[in-house]
PDB file of N, CA and C in Angstrom:
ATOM      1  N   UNK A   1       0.839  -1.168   0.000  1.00  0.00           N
ATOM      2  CA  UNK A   1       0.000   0.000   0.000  1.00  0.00           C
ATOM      3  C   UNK A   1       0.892   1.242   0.000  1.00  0.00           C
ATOM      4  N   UNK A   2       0.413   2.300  -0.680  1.00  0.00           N
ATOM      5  CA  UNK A   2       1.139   3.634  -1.065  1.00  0.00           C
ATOM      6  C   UNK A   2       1.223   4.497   0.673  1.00  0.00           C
ATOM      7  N   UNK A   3       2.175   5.046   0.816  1.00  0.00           N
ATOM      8  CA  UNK A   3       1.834   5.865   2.394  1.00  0.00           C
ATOM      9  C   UNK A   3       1.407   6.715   1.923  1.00  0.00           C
ATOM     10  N   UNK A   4       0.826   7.523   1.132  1.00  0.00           N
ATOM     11  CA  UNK A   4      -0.362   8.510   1.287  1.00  0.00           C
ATOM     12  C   UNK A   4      -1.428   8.291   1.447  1.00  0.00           C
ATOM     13  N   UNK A   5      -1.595   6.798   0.978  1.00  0.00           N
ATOM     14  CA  UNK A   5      -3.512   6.185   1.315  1.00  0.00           C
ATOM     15  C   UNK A   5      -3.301   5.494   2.097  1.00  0.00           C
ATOM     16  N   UNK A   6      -2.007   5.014   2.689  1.00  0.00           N
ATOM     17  CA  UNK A   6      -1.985   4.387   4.176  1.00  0.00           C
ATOM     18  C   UNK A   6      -2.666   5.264   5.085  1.00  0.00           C
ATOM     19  N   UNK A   7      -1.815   6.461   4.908  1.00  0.00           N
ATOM     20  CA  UNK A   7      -1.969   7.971   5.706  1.00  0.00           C
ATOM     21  C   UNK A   7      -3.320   8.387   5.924  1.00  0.00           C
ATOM     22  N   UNK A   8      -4.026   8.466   4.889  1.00  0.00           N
ATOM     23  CA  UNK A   8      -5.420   8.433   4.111  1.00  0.00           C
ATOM     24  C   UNK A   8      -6.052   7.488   5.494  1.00  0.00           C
ATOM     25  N   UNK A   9      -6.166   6.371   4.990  1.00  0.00           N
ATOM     26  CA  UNK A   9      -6.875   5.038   5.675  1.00  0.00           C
ATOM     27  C   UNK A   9      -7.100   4.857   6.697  1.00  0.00           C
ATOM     28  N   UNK A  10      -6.101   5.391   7.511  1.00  0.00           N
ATOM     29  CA  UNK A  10      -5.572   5.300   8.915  1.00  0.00           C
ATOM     30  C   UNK A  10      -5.717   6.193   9.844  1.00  0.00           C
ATOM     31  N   UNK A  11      -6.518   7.720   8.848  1.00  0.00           N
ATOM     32  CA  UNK A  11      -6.677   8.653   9.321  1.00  0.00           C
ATOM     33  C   UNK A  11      -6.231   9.718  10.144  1.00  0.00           C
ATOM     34  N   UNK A  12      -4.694   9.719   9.714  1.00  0.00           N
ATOM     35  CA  UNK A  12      -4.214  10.887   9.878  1.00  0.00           C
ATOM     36  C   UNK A  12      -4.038  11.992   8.951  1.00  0.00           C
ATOM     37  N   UNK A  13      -4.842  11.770   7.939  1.00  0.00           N
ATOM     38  CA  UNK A  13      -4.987  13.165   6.873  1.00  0.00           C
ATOM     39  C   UNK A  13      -6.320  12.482   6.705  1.00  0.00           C
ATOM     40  N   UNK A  14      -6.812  13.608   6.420  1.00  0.00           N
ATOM     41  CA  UNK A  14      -8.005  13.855   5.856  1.00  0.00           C
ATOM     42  C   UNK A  14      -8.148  13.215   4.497  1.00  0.00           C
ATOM     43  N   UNK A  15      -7.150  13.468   3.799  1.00  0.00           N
ATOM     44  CA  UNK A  15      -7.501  13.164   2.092  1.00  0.00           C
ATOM     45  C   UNK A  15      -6.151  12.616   1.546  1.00  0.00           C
ATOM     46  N   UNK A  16      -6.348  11.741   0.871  1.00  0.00           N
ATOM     47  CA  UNK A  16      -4.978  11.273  -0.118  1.00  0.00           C
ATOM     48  C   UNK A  16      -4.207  12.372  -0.484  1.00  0.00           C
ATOM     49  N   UNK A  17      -4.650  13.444  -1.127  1.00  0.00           N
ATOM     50  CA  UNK A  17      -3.935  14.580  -1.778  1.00  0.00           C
ATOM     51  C   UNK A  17      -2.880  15.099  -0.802  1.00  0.00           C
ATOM     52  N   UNK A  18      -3.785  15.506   0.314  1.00  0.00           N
ATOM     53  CA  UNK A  18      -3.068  16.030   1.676  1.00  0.00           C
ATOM     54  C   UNK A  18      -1.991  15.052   1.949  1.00  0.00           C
ATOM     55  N   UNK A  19      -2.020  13.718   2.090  1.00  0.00           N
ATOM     56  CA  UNK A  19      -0.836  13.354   2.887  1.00  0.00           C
ATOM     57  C   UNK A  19       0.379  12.955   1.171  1.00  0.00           C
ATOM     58  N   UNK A  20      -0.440  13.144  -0.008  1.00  0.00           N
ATOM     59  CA  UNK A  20       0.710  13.223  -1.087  1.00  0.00           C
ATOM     60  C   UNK A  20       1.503  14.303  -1.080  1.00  0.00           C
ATOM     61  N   UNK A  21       0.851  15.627  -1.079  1.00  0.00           N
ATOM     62  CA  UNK A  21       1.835  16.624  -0.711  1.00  0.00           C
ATOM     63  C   UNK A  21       2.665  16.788   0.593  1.00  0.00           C
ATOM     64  N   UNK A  22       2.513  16.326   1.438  1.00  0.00           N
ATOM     65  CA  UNK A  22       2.802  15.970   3.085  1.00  0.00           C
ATOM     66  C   UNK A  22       4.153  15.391   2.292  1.00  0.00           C
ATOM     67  N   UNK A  23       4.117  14.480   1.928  1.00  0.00           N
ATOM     68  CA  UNK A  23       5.387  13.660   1.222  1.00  0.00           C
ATOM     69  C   UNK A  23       6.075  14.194   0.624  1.00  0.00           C
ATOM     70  N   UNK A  24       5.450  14.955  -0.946  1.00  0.00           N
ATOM     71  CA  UNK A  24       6.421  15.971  -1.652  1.00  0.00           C
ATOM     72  C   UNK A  24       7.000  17.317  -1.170  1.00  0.00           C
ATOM     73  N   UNK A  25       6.569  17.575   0.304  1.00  0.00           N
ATOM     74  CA  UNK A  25       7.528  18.745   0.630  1.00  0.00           C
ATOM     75  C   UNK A  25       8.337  18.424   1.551  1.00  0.00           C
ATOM     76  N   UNK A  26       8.465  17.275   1.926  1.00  0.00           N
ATOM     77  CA  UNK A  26       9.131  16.394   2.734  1.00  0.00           C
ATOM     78  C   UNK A  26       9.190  16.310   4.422  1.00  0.00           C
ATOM     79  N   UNK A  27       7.578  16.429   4.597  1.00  0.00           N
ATOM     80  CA  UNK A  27       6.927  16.112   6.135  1.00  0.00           C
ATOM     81  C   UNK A  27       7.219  14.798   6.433  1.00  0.00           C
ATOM     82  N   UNK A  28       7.238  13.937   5.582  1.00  0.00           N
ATOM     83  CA  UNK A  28       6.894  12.578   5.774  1.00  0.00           C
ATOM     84  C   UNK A  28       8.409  11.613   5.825  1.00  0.00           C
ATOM     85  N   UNK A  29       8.795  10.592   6.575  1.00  0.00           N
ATOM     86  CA  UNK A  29       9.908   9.582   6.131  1.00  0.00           C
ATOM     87  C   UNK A  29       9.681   8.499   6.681  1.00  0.00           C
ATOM     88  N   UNK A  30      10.110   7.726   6.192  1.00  0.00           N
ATOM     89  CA  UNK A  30      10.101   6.279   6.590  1.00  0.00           C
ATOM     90  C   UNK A  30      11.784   5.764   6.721  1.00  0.00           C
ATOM     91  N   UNK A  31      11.622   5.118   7.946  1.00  0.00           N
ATOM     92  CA  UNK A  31      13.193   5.074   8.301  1.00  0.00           C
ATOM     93  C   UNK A  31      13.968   5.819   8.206  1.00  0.00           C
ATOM     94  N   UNK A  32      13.628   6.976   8.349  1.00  0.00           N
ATOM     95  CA  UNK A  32      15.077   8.124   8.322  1.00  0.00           C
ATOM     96  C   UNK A  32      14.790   8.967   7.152  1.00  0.00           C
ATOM     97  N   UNK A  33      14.318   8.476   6.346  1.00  0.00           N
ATOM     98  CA  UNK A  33      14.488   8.476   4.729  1.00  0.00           C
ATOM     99  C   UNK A  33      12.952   9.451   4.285  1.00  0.00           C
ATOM    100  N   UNK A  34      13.418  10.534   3.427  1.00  0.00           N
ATOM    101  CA  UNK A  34      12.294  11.434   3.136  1.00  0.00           C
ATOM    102  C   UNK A  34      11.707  10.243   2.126  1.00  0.00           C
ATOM    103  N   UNK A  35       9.872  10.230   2.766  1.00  0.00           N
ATOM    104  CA  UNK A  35       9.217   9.365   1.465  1.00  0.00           C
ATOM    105  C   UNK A  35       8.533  10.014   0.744  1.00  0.00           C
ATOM    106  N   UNK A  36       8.455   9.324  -0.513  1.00  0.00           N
ATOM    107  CA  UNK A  36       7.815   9.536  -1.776  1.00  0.00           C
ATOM    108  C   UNK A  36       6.212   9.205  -1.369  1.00  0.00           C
ATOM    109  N   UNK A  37       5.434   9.866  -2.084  1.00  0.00           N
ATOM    110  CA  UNK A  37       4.118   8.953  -2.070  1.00  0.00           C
ATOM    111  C   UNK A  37       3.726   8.045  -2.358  1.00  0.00           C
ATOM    112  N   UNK A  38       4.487   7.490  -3.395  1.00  0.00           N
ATOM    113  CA  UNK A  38       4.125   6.218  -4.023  1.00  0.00           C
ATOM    114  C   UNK A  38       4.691   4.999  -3.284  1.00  0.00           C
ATOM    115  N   UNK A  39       5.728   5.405  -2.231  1.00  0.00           N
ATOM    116  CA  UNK A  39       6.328   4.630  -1.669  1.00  0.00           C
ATOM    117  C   UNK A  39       5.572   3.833  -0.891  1.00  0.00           C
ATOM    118  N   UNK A  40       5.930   2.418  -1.218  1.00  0.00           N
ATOM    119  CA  UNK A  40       4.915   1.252  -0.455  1.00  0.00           C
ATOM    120  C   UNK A  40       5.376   1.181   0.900  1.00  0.00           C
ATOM    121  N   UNK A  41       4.803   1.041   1.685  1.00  0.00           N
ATOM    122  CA  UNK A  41       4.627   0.750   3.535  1.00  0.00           C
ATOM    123  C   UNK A  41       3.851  -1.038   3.806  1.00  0.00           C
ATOM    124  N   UNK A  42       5.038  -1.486   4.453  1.00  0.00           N
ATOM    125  CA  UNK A  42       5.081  -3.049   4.878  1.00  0.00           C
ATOM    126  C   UNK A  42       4.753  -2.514   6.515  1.00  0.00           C
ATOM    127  N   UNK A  43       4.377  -3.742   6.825  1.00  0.00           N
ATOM    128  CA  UNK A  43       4.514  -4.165   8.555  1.00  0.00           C
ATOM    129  C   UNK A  43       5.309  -3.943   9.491  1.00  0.00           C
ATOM    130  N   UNK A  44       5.939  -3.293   9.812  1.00  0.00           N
ATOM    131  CA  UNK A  44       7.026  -3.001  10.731  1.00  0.00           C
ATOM    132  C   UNK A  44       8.015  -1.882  10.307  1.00  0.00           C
ATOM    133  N   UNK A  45       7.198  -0.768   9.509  1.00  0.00           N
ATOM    134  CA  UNK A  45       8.156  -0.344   9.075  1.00  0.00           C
ATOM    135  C   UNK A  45       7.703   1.347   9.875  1.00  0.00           C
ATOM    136  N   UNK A  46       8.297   2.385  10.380  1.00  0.00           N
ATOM    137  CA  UNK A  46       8.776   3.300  11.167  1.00  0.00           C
ATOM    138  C   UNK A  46       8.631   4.670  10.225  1.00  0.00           C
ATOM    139  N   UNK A  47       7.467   5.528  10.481  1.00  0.00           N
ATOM    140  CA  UNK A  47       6.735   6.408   9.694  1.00  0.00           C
ATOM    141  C   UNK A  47       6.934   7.940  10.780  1.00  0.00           C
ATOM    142  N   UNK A  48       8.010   8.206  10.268  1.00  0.00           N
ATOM    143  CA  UNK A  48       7.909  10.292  11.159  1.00  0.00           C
ATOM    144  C   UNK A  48       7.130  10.875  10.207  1.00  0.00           C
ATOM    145  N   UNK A  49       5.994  11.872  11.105  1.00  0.00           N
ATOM    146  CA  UNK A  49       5.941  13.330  10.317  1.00  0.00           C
ATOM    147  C   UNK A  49       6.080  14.336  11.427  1.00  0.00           C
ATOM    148  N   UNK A  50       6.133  15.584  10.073  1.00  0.00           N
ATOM    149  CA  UNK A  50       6.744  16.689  11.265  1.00  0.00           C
ATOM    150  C   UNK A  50       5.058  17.777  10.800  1.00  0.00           C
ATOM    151  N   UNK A  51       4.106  17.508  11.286  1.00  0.00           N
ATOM    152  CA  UNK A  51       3.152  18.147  11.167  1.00  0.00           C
ATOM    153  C   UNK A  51       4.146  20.059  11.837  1.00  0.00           C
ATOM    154  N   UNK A  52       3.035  21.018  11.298  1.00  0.00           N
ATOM    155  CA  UNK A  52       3.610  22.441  11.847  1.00  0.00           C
ATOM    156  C   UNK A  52       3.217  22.337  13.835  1.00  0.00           C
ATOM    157  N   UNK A  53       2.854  21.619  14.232  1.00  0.00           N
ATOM    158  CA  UNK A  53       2.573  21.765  15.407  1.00  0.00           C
ATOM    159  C   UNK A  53       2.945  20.706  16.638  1.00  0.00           C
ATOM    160  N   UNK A  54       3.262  19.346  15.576  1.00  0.00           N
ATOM    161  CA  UNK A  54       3.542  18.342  16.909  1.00  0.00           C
ATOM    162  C   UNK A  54       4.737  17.287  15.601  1.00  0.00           C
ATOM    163  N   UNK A  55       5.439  16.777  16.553  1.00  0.00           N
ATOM    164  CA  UNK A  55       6.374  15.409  15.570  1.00  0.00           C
ATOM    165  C   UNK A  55       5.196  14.180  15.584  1.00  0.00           C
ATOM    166  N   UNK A  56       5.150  13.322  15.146  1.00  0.00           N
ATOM    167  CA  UNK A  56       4.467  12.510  15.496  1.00  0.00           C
ATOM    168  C   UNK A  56       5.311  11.002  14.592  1.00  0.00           C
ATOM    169  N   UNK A  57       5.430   9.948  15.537  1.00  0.00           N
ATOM    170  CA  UNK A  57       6.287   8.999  15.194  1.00  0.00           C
ATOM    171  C   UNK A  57       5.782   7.818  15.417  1.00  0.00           C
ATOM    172  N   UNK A  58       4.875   7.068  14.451  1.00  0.00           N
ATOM    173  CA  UNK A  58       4.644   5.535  14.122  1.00  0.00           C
ATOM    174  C   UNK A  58       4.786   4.281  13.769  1.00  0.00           C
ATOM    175  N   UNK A  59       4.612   3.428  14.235  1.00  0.00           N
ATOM    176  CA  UNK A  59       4.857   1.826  13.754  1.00  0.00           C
ATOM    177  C   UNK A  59       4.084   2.029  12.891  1.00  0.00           C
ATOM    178  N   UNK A  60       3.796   0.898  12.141  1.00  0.00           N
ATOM    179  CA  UNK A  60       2.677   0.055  11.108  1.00  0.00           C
ATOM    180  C   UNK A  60       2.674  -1.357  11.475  1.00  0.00           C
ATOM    181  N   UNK A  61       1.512  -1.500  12.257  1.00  0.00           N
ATOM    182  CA  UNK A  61       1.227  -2.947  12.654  1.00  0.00           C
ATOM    183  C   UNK A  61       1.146  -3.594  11.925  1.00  0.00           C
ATOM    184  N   UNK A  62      -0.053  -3.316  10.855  1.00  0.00           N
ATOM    185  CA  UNK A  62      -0.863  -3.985  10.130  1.00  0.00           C
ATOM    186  C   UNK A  62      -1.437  -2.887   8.673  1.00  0.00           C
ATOM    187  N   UNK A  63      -1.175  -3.558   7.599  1.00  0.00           N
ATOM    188  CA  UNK A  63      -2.354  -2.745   6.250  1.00  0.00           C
ATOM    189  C   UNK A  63      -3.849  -3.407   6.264  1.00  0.00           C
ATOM    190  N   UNK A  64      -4.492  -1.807   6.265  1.00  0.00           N
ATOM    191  CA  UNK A  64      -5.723  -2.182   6.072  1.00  0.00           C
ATOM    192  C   UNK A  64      -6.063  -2.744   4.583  1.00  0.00           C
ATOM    193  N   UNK A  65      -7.095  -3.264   4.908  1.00  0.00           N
ATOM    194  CA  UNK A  65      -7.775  -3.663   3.419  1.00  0.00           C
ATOM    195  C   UNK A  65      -8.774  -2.981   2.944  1.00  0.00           C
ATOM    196  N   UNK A  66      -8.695  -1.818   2.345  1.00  0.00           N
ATOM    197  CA  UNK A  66      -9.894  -1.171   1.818  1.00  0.00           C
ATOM    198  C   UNK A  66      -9.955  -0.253   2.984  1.00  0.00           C
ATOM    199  N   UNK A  67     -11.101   0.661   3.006  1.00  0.00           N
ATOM    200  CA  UNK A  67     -11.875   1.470   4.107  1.00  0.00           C
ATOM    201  C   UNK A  67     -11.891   1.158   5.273  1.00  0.00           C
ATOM    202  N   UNK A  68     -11.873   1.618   6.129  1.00  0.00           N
ATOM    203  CA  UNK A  68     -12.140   1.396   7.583  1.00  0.00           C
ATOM    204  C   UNK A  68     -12.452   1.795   8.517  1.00  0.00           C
ATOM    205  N   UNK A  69     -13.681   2.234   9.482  1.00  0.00           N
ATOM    206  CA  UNK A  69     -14.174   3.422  10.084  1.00  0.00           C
ATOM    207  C   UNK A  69     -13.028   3.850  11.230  1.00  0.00           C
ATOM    208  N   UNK A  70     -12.939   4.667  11.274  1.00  0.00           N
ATOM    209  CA  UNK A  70     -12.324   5.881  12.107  1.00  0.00           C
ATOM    210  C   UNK A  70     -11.950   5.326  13.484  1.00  0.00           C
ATOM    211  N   UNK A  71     -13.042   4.492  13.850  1.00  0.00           N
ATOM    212  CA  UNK A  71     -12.867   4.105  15.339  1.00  0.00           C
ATOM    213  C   UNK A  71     -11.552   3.156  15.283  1.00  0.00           C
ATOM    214  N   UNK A  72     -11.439   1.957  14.538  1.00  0.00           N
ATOM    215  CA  UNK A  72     -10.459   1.145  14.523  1.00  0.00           C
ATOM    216  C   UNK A  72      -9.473   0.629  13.880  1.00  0.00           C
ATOM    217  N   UNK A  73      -9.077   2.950  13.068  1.00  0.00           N
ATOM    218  CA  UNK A  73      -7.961   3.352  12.697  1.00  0.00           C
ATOM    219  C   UNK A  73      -6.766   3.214  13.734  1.00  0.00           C
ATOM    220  N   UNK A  74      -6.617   3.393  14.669  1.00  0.00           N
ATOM    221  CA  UNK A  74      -5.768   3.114  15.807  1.00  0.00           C
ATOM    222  C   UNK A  74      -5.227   1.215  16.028  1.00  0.00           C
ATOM    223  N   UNK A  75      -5.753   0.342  15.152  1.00  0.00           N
ATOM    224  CA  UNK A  75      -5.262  -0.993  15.297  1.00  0.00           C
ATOM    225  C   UNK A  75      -4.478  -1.195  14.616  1.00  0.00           C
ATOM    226  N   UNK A  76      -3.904  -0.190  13.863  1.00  0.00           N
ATOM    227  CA  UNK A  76      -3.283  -0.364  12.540  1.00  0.00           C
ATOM    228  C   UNK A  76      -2.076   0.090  12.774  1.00  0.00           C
ATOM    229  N   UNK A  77      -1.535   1.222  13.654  1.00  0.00           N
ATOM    230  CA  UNK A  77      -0.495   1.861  14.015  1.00  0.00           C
ATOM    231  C   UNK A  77      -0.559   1.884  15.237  1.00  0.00           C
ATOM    232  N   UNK A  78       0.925   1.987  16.151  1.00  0.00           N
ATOM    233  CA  UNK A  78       1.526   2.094  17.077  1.00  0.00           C
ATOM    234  C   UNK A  78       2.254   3.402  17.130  1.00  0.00           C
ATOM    235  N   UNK A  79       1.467   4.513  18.324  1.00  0.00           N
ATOM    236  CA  UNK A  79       2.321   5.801  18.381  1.00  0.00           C
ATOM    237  C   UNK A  79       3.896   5.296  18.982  1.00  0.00           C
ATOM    238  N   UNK A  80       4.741   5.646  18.345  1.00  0.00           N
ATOM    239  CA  UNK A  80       6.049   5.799  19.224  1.00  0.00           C
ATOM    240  C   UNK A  80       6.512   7.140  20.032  1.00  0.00           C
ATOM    241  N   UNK A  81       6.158   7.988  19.401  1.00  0.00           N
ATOM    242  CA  UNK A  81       6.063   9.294  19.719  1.00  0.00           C
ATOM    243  C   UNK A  81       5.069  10.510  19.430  1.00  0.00           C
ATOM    244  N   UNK A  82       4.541  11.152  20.748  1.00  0.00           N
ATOM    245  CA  UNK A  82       4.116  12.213  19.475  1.00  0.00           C
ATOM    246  C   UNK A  82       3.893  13.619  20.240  1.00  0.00           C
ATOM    247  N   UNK A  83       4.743  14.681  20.513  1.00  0.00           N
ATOM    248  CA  UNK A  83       5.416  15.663  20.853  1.00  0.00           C
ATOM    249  C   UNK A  83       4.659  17.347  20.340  1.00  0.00           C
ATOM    250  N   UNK A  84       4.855  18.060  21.016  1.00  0.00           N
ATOM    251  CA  UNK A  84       4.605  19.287  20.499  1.00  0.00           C
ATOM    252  C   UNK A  84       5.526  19.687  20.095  1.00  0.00           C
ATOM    253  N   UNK A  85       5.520  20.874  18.893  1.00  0.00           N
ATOM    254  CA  UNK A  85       6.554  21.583  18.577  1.00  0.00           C
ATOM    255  C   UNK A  85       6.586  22.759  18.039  1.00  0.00           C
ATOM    256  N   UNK A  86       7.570  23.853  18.322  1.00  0.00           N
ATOM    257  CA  UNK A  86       6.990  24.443  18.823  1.00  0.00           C
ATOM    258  C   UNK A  86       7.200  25.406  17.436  1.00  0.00           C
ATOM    259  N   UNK A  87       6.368  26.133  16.921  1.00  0.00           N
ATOM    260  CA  UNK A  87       6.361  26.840  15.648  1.00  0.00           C
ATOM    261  C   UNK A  87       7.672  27.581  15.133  1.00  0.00           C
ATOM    262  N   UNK A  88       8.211  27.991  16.090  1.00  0.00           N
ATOM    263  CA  UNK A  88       9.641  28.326  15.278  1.00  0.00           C
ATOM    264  C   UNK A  88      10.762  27.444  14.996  1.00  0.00           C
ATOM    265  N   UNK A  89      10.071  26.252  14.913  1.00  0.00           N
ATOM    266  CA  UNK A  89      11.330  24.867  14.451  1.00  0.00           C
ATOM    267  C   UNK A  89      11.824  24.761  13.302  1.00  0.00           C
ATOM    268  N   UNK A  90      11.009  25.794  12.908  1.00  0.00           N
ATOM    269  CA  UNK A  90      11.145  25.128  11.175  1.00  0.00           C
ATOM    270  C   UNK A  90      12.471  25.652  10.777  1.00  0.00           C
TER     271      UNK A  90
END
């Protein structure tokens, strides 16, 4: 699965578009590594973003299959971190 419709799915963006650009300005990495959108996301693999207001740092338990309501978006990822920050970081 692509991490922008992971992102999407899992409901930490609102919309595919949103977490594609999230990627192309380089909010998003996987392992260290600035990701692409198209970039596929496996099981165990270690997802930072640097939203303008907090870090926020995830596992990937599990890919969903298709849609999935909101409530048991949270089975899917493991917070590792997730921090305020503070607007002049950038």
């Amino acid at each position: 699965m692509r991490v922008d419709l992971y992102l999407k799915t899992i409901c930490l963006m609102k919309r595919r578009s949103e977490a594609k650009r999230a990627c192309d300005n380089g909010i998003v990495s996987i392992g260290g590594v600035q990701a692409k959108a198209a970039r596929e996301v496996h099981a165990g693999d270690r997802i930072a973003i640097a939203f303008t207001d907090r870090y926020l740092d995830i596992e990937v338990l599990e890919l969903p299959k298709g849609n999935i309501p909101k409530a048991q978006a949270r089975e899917y990822y493991r917070v590792e971190r997730d921090e305020e920050r503070d607007a002049l970081d950038f």
